[in-house]
C-alpha atoms as a PDB file:
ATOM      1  CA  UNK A   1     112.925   2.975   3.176  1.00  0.00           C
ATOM      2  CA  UNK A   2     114.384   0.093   4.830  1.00  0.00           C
ATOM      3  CA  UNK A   3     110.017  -0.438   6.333  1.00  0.00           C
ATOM      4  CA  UNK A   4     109.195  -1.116   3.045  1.00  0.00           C
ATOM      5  CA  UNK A   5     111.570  -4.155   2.379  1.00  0.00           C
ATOM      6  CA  UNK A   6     110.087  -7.806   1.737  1.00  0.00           C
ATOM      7  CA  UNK A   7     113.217  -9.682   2.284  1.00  0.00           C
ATOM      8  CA  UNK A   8     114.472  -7.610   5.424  1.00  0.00           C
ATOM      9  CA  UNK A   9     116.504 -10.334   6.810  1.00  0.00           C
ATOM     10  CA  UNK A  10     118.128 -11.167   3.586  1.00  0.00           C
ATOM     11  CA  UNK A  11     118.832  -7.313   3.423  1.00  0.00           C
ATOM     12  CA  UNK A  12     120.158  -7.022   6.574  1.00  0.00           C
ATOM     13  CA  UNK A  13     122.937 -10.054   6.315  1.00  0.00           C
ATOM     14  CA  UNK A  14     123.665  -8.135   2.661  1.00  0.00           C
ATOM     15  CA  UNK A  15     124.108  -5.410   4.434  1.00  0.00           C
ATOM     16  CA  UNK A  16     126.813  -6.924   7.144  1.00  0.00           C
ATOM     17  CA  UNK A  17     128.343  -9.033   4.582  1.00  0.00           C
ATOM     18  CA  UNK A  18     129.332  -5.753   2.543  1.00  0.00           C
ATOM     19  CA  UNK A  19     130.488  -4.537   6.219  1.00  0.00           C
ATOM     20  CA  UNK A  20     133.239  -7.103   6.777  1.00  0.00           C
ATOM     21  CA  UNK A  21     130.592  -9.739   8.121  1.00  0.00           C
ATOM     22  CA  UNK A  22     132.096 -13.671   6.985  1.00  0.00           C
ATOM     23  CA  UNK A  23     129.262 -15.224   8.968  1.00  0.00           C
ATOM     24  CA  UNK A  24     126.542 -13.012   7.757  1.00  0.00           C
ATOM     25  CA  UNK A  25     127.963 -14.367   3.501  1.00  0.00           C
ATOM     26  CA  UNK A  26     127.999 -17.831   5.052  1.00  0.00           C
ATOM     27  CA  UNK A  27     124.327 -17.564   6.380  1.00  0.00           C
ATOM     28  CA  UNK A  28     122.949 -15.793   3.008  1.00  0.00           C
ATOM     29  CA  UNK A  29     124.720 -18.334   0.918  1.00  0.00           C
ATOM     30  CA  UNK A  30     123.359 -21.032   2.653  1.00  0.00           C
ATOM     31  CA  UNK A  31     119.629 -19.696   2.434  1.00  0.00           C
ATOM     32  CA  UNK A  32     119.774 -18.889  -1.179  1.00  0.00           C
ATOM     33  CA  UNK A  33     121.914 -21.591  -2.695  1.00  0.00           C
ATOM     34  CA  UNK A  34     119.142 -24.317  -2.815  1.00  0.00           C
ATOM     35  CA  UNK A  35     116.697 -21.503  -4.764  1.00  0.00           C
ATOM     36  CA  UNK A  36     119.386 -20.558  -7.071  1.00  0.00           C
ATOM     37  CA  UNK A  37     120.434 -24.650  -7.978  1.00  0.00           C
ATOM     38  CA  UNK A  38     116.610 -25.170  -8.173  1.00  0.00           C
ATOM     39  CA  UNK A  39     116.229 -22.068 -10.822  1.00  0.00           C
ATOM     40  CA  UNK A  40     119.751 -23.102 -12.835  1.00  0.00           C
ATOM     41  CA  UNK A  41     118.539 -26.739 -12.626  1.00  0.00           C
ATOM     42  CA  UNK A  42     114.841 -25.658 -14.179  1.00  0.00           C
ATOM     43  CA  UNK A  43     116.717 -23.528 -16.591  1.00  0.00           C
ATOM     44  CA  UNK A  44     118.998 -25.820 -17.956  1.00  0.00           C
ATOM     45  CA  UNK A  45     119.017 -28.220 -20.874  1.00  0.00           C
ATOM     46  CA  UNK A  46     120.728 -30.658 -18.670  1.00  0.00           C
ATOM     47  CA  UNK A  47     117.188 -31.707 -17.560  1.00  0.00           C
ATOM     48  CA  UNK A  48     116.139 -35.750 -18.356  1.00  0.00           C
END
């Protein structure tokens, strides 16, 4: 199952987050948080 994954690395720090992993939260967050301000900033009326 796990083969068939596209994001594997974002799956495996998931994975040792949930397992008591700080660093592995720390490293996800900081991958992902520039895609999710882009979406909420393209999504919002707060746009000039």
């Amino acid at each position: 199952m796990i083969d068939n994954i596209k994001h594997i690395n974002d799956y495996n720090l998931v994975h040792k987050y949930l397992c008591g992993d700080d660093a592995a939260g720390e490293q996800l967050y900081a991958a992902l948080y520039p895609v999710l301000k882009g979406f909420i900033y393209n999504n919002s009326r707060a746009k000039k």
